[in-house]
PDB file of N, CA and C in Angstrom:
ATOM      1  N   UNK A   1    -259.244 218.519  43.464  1.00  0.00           N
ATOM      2  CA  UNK A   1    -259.368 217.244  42.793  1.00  0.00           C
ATOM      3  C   UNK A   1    -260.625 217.235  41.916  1.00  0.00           C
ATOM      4  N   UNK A   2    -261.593 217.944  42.671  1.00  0.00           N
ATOM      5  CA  UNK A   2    -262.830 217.958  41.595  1.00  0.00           C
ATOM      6  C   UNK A   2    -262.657 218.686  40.589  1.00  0.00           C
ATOM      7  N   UNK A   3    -262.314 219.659  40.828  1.00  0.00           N
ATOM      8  CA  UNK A   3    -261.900 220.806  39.728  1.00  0.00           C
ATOM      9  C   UNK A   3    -261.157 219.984  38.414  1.00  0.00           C
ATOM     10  N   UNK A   4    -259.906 219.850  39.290  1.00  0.00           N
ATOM     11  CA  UNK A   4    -259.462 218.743  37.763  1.00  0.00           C
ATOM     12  C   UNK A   4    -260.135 217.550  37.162  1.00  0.00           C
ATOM     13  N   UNK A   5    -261.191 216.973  37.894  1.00  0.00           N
ATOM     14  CA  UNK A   5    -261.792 216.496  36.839  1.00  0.00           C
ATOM     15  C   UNK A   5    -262.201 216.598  35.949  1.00  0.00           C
ATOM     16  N   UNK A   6    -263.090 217.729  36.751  1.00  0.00           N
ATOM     17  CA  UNK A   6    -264.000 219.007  35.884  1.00  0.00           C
ATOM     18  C   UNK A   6    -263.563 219.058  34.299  1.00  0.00           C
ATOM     19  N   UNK A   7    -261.986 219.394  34.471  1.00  0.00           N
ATOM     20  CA  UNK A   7    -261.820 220.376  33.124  1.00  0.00           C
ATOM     21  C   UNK A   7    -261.609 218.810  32.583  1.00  0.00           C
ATOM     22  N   UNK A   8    -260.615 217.639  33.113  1.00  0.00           N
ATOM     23  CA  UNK A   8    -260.501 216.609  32.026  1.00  0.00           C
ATOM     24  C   UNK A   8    -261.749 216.278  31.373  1.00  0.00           C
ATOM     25  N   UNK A   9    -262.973 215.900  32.076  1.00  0.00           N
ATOM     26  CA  UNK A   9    -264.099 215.970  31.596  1.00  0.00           C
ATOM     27  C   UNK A   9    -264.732 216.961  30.607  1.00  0.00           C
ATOM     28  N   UNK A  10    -264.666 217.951  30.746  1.00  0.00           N
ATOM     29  CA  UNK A  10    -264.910 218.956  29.944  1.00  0.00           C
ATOM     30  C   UNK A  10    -264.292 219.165  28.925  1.00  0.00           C
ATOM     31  N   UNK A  11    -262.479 218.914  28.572  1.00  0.00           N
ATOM     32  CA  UNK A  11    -261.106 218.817  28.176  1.00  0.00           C
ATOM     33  C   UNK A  11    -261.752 217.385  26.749  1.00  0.00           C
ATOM     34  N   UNK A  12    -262.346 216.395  27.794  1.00  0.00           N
ATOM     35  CA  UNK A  12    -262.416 215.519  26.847  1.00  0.00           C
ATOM     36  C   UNK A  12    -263.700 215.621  25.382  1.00  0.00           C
ATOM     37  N   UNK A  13    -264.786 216.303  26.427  1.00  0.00           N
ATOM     38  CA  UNK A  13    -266.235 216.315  25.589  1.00  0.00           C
ATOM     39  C   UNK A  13    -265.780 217.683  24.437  1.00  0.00           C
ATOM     40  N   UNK A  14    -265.172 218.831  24.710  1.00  0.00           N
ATOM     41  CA  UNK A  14    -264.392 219.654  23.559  1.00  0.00           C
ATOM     42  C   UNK A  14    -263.631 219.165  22.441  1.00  0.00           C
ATOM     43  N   UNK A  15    -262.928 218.089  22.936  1.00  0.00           N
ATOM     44  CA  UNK A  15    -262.069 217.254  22.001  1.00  0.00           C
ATOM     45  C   UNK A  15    -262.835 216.865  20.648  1.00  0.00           C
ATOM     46  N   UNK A  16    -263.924 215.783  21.523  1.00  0.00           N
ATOM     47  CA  UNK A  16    -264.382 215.027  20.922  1.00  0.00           C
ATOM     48  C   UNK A  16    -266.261 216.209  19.968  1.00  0.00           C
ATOM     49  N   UNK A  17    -266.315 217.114  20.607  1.00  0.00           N
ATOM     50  CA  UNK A  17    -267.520 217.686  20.118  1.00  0.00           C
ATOM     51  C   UNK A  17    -266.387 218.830  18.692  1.00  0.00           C
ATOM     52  N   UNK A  18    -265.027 218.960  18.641  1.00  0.00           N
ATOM     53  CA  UNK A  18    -264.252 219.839  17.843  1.00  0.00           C
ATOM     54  C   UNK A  18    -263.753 218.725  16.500  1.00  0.00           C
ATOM     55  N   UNK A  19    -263.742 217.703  17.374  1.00  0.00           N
ATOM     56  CA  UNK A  19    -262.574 216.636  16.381  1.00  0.00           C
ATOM     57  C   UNK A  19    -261.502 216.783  16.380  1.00  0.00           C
ATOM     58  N   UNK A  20    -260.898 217.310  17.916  1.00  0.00           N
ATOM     59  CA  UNK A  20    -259.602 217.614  17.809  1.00  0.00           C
ATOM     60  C   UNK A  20    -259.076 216.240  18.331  1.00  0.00           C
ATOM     61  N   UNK A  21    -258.100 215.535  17.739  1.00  0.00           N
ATOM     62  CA  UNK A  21    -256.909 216.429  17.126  1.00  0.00           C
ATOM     63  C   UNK A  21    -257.233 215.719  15.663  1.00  0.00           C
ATOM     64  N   UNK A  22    -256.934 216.581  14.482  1.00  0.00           N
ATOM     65  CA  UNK A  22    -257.305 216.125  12.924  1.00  0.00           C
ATOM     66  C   UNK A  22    -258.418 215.800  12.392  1.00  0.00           C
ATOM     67  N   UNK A  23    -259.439 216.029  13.033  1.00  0.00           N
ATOM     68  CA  UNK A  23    -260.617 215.809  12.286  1.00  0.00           C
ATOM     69  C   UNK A  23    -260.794 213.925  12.506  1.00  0.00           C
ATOM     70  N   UNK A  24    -261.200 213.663  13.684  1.00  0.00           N
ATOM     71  CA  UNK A  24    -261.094 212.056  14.242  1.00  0.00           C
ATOM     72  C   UNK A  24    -262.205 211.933  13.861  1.00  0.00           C
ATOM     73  N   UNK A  25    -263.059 210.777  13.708  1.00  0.00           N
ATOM     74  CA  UNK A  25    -264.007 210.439  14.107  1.00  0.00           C
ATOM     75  C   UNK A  25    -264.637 210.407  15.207  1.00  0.00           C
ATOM     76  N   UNK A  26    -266.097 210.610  15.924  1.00  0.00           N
ATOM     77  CA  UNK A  26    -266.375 211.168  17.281  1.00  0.00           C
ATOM     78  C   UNK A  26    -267.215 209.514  17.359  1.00  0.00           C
ATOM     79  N   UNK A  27    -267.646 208.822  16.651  1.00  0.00           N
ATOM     80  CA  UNK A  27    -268.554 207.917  16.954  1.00  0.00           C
ATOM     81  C   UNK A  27    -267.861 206.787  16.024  1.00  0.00           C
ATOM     82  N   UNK A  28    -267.763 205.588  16.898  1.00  0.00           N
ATOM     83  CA  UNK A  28    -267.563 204.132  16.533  1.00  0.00           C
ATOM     84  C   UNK A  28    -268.393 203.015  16.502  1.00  0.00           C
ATOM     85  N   UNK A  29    -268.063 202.038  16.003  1.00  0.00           N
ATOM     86  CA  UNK A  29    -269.139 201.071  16.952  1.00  0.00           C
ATOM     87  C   UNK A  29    -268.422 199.439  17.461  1.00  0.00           C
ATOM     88  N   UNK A  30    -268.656 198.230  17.874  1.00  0.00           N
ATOM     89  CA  UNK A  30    -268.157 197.423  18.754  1.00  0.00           C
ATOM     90  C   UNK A  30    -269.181 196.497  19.084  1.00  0.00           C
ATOM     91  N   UNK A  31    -268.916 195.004  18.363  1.00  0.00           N
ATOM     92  CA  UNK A  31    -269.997 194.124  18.276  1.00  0.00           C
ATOM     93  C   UNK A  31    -269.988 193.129  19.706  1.00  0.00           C
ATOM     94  N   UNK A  32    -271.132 193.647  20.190  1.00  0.00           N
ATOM     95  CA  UNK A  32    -271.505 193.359  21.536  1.00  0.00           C
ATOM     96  C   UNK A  32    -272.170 192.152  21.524  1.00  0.00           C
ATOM     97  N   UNK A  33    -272.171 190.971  22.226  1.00  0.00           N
ATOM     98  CA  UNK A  33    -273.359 189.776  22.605  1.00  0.00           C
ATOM     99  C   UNK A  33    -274.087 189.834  24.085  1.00  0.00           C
ATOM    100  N   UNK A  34    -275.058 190.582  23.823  1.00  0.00           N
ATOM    101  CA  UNK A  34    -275.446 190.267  25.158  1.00  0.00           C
ATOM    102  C   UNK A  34    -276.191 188.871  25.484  1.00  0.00           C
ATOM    103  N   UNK A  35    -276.623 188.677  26.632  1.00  0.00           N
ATOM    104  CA  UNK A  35    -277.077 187.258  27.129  1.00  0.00           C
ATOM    105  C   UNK A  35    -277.981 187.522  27.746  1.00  0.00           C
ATOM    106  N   UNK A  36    -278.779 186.900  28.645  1.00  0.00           N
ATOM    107  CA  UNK A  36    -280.041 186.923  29.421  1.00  0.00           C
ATOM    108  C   UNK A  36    -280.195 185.533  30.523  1.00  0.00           C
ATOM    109  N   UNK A  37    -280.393 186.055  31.588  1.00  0.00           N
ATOM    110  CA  UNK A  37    -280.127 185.016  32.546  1.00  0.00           C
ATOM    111  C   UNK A  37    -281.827 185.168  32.958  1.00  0.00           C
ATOM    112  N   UNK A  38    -282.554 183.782  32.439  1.00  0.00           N
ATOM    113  CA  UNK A  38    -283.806 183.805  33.529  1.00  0.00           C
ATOM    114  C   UNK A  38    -284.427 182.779  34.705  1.00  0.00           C
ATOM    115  N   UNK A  39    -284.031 183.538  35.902  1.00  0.00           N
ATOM    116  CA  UNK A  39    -284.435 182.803  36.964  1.00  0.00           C
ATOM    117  C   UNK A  39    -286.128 181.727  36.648  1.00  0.00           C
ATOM    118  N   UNK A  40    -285.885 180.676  37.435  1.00  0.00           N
ATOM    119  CA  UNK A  40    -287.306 179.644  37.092  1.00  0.00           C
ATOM    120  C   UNK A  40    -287.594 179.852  38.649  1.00  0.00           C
ATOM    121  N   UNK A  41    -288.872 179.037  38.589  1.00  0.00           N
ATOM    122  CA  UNK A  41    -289.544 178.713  39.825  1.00  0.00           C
ATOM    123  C   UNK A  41    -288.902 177.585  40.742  1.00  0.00           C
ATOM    124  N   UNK A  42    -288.365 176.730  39.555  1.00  0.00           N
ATOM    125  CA  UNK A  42    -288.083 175.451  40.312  1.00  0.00           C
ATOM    126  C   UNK A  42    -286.533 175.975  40.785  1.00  0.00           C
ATOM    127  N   UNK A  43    -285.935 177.138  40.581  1.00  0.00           N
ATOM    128  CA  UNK A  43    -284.800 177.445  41.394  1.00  0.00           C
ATOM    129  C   UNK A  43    -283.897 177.256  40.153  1.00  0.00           C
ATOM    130  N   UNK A  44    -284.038 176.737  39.181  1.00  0.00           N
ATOM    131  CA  UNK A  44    -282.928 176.675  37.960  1.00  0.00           C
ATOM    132  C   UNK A  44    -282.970 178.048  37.244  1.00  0.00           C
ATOM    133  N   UNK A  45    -281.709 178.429  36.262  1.00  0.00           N
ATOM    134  CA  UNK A  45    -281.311 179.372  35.406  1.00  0.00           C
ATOM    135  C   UNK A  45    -281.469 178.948  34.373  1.00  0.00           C
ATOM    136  N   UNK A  46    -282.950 179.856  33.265  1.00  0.00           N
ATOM    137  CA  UNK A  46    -281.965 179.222  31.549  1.00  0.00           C
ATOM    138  C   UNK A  46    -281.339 180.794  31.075  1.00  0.00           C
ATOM    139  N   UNK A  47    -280.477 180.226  30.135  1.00  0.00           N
ATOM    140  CA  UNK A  47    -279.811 181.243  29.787  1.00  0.00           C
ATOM    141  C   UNK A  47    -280.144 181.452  28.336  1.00  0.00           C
ATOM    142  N   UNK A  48    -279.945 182.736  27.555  1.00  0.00           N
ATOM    143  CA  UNK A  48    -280.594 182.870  25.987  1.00  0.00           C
ATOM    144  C   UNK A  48    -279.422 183.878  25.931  1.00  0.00           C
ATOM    145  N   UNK A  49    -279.689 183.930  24.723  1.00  0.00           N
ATOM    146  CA  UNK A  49    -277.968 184.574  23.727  1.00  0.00           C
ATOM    147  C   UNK A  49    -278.368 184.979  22.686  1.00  0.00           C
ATOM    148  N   UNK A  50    -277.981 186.136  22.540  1.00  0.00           N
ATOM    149  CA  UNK A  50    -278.522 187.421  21.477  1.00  0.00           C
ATOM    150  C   UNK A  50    -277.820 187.266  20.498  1.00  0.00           C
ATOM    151  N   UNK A  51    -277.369 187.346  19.009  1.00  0.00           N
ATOM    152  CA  UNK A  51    -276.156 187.021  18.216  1.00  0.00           C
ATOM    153  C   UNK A  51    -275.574 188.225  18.486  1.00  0.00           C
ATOM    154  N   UNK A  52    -274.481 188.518  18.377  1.00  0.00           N
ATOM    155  CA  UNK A  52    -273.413 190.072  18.641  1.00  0.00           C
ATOM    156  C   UNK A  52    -274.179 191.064  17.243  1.00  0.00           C
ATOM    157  N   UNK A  53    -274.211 192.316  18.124  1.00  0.00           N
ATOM    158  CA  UNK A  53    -275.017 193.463  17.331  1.00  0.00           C
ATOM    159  C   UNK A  53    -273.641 194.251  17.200  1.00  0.00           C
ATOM    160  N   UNK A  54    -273.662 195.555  16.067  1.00  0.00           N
ATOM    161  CA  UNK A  54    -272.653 196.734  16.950  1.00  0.00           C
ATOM    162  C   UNK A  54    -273.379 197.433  17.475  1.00  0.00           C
ATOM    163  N   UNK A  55    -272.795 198.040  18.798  1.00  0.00           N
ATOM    164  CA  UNK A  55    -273.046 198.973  19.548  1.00  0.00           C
ATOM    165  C   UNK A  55    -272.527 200.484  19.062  1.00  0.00           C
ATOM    166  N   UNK A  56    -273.344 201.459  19.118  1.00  0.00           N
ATOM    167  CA  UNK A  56    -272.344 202.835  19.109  1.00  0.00           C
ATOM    168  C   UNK A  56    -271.682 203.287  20.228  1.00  0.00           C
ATOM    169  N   UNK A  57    -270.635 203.782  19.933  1.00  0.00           N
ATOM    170  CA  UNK A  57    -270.088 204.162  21.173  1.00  0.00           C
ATOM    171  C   UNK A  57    -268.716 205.109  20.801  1.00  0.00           C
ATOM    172  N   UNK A  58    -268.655 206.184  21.638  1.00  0.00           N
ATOM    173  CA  UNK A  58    -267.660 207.454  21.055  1.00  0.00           C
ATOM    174  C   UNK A  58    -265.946 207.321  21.241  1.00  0.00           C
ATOM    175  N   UNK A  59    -265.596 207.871  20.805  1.00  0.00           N
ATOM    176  CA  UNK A  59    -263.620 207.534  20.782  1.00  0.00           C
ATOM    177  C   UNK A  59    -263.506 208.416  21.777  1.00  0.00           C
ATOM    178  N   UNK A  60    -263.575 208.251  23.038  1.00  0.00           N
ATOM    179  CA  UNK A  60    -263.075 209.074  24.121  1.00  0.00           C
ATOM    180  C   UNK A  60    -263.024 208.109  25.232  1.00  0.00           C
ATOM    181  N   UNK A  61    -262.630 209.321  26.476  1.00  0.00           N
ATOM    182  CA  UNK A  61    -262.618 208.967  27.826  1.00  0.00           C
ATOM    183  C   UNK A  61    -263.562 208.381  28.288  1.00  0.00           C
ATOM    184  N   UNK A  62    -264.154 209.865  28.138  1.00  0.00           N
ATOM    185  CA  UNK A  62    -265.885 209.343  29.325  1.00  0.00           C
ATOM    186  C   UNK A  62    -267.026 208.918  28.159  1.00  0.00           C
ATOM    187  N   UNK A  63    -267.960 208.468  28.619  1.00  0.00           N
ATOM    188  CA  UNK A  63    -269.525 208.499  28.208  1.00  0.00           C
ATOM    189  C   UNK A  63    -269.911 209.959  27.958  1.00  0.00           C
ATOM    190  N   UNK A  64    -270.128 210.097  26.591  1.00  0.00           N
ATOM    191  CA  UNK A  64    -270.925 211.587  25.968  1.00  0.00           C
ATOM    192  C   UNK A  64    -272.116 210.966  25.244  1.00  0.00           C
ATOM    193  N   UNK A  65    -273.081 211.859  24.902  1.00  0.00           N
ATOM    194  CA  UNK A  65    -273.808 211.958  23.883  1.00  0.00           C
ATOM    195  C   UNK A  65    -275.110 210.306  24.386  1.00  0.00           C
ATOM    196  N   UNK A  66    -274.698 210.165  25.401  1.00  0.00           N
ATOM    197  CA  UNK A  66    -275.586 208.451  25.468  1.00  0.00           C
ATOM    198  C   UNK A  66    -274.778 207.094  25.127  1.00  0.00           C
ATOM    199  N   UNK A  67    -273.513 207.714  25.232  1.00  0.00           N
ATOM    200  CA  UNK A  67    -272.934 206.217  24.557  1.00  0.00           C
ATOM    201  C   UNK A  67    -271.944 206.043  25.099  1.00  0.00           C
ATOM    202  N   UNK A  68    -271.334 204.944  25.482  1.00  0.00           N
ATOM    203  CA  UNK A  68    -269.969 204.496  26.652  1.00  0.00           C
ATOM    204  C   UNK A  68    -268.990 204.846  25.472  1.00  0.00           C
ATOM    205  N   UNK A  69    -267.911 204.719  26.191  1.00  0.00           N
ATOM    206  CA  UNK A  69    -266.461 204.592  25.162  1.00  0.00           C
ATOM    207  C   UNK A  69    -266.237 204.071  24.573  1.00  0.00           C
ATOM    208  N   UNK A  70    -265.787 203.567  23.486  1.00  0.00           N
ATOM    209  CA  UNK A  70    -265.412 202.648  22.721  1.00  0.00           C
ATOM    210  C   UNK A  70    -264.202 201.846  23.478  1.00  0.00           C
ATOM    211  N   UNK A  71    -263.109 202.347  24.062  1.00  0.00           N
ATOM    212  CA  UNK A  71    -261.899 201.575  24.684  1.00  0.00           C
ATOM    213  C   UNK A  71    -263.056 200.437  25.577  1.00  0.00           C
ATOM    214  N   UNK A  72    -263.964 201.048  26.292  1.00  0.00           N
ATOM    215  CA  UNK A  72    -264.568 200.360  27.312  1.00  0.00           C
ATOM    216  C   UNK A  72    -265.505 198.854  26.356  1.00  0.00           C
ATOM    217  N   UNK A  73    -265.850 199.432  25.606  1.00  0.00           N
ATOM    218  CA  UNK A  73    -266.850 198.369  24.723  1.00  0.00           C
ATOM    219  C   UNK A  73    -265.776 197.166  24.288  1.00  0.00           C
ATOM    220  N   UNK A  74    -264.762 197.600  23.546  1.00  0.00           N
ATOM    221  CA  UNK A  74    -263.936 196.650  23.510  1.00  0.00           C
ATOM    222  C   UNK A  74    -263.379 195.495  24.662  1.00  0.00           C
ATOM    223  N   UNK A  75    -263.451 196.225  25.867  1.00  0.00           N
ATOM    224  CA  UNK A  75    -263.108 195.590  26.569  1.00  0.00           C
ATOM    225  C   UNK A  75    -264.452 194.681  27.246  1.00  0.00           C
ATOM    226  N   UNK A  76    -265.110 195.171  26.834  1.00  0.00           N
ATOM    227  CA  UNK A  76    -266.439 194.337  27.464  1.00  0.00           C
ATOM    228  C   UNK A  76    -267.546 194.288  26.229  1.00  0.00           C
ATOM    229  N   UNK A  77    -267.203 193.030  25.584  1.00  0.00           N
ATOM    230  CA  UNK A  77    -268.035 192.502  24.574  1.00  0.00           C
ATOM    231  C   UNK A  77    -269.076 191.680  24.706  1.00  0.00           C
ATOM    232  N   UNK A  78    -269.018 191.587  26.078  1.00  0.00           N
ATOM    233  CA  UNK A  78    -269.930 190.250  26.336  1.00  0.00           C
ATOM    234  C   UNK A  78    -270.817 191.081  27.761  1.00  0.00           C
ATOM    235  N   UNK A  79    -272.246 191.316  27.633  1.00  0.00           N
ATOM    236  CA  UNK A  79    -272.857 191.749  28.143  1.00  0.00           C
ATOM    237  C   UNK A  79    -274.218 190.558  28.775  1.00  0.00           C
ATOM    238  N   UNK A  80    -274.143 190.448  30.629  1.00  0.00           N
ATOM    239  CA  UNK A  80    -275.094 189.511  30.563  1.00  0.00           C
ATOM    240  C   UNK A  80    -276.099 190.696  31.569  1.00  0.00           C
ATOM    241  N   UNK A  81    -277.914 190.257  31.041  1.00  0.00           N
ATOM    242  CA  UNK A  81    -278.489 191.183  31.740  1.00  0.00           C
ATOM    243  C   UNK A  81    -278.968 189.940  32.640  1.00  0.00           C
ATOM    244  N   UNK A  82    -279.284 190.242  33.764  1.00  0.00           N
ATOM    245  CA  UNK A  82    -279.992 189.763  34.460  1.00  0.00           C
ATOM    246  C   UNK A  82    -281.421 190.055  34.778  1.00  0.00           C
ATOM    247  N   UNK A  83    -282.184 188.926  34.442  1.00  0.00           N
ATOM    248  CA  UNK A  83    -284.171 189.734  34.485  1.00  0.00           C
ATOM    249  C   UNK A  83    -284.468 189.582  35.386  1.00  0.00           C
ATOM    250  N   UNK A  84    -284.109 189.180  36.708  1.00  0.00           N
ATOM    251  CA  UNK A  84    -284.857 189.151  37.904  1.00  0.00           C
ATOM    252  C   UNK A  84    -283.966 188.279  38.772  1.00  0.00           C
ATOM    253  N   UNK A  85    -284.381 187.935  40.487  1.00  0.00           N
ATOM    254  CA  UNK A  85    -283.887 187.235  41.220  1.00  0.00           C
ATOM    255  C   UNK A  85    -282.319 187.609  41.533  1.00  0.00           C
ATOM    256  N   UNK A  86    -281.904 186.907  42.262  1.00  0.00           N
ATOM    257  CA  UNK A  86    -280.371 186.684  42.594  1.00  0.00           C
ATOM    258  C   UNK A  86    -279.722 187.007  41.401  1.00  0.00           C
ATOM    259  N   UNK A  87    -278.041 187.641  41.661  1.00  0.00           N
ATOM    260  CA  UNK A  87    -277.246 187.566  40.382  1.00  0.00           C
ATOM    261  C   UNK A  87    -277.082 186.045  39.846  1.00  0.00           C
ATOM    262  N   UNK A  88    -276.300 185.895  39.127  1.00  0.00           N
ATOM    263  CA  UNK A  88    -275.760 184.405  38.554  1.00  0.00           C
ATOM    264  C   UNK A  88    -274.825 183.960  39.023  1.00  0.00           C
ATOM    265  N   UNK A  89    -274.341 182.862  39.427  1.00  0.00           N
ATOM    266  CA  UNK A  89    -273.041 182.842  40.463  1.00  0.00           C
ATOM    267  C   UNK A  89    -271.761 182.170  39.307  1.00  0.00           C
ATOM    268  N   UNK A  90    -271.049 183.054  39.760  1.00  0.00           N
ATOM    269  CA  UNK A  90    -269.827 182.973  38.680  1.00  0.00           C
ATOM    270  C   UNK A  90    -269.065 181.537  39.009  1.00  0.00           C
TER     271      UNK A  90
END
């Protein structure tokens, strides 16, 4: 089972380091908003909002080169960081 990861992993970063198949593009990008959640003293949350940037991010499977997938970015456009304390309760 590891083994086959192995090569899909490997299978994928060849792909994408060759440009196979046709000469693809290896790098995209995907306009992200992240947010910022900051815990207070008095126990309240304020929240702050970044305007949407693009992100880079590669046309593959996995994460290469420092940069998530693009399928994945799309699917997650909305990025909240949390600066401290408890998560945020959904």
């Amino acid at each position: 089972m590891a083994a086959a990861g192995a090569l899909l992993y490997g299978g994928d970063y060849l792909a994408l380091r060759l440009r196979i198949p046709g000469n693809r593009e290896p790098f995209g990008a995907v306009d992200v908003q992240r947010s910022y959640t900051v815990p207070l003293k008095s126990g309240r949350t304020e929240y702050y909002f970044d305007p949407p940037v693009p992100q880079r991010c590669v046309n593959s499977l996995f994460p290469h080169f420092g940069s998530p997938p693009c399928w994945y970015l799309r699917r997650h456009t909305r990025q909240v960081v949390n600066t401290g304390g408890a998560p945020p309760a959904r």
